[in-house]
Protein backbone atom coordinates (compact mmCIF):
# COMPACT_ATOMS: atom_id res chain seq x y z
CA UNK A 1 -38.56 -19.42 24.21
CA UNK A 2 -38.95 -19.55 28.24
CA UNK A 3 -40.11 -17.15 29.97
CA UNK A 4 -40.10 -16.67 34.00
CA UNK A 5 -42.54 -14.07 35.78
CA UNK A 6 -41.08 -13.53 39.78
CA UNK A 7 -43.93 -12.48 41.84
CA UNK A 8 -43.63 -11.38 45.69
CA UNK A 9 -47.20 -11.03 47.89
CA UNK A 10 -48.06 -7.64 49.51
CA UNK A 11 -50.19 -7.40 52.52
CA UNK A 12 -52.85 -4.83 52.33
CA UNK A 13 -55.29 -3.46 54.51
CA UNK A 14 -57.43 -6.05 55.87
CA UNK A 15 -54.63 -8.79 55.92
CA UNK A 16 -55.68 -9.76 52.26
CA UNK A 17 -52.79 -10.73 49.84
CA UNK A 18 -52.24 -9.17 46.33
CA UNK A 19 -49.89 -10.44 43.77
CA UNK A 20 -47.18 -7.93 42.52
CA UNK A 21 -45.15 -8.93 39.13
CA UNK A 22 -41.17 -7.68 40.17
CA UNK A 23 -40.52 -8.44 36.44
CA UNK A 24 -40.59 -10.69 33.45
CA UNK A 25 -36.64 -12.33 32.24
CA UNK A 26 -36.53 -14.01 29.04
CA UNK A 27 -33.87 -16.49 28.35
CA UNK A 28 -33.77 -18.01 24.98
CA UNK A 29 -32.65 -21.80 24.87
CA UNK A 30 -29.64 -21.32 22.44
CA UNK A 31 -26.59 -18.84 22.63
CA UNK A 32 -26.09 -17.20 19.20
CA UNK A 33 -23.85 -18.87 16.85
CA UNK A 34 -22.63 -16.29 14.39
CA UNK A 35 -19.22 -15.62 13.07
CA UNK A 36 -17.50 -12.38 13.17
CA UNK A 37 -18.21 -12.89 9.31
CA UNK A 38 -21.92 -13.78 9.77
CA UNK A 39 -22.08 -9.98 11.74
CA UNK A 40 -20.66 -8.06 9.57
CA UNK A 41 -22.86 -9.06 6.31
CA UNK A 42 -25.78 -9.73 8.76
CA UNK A 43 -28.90 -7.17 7.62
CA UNK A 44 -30.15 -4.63 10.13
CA UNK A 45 -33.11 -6.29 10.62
CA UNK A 46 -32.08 -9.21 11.61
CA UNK A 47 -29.50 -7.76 14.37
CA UNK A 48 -32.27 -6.10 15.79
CA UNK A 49 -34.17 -9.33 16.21
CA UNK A 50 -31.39 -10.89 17.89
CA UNK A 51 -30.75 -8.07 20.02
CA UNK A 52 -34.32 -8.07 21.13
CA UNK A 53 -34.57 -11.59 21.38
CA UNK A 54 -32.11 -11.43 24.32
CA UNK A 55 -32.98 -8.37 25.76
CA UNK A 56 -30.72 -6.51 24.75
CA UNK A 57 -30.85 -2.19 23.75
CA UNK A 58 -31.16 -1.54 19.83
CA UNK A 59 -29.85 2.11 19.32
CA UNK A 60 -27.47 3.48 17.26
CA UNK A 61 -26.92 3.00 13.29
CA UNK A 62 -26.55 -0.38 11.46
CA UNK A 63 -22.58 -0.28 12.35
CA UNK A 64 -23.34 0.43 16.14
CA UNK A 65 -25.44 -2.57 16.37
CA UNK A 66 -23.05 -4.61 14.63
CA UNK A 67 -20.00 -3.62 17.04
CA UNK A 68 -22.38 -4.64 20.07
CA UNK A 69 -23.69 -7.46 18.81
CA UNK A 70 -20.52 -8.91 18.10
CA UNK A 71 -18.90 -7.57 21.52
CA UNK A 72 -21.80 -9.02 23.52
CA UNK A 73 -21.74 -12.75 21.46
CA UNK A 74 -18.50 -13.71 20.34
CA UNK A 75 -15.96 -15.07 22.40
CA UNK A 76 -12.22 -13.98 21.65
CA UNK A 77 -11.72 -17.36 20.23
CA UNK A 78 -14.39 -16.96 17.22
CA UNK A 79 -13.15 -13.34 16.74
């Protein structure tokens, strides 16, 4: 998995520079390729990995995660 940090410089008294981290993105390499099927007999614990893998909020009950994982990864066409 990649991962980019974004830093911007910060002048502070005395002219002297300090790093400041803005934030940290992760971008895994490959978009998921699950089925509508694959979703709905996926376990729990695996949704959540996926969710977290891209970032992505893990709340709500098995069938909550399920609904957003498959509105936020299929496209209409694999539906």
């Amino acid at each position: 998995m990649e991962s980019m940090v974004m830093s911007s410089s910060t002048n502070q008294v005395g002219g002297s520079k300090s790093k400041k981290v803005c934030g940290h993105f992760k971008m895994p390499v490959h978009y998921p390729r699950y089925t509508k099927n694959d979703y709905e007999t996926m376990p729990e614990w695996k949704i959540d990995c996926l969710l977290k893998q891209y970032g992505l909020p893990i709340i709500g009950d098995v069938h909550q995660k399920r609904k957003f994982a498959m509105g936020a990864f299929l496209w209409p066409s694999s539906k």
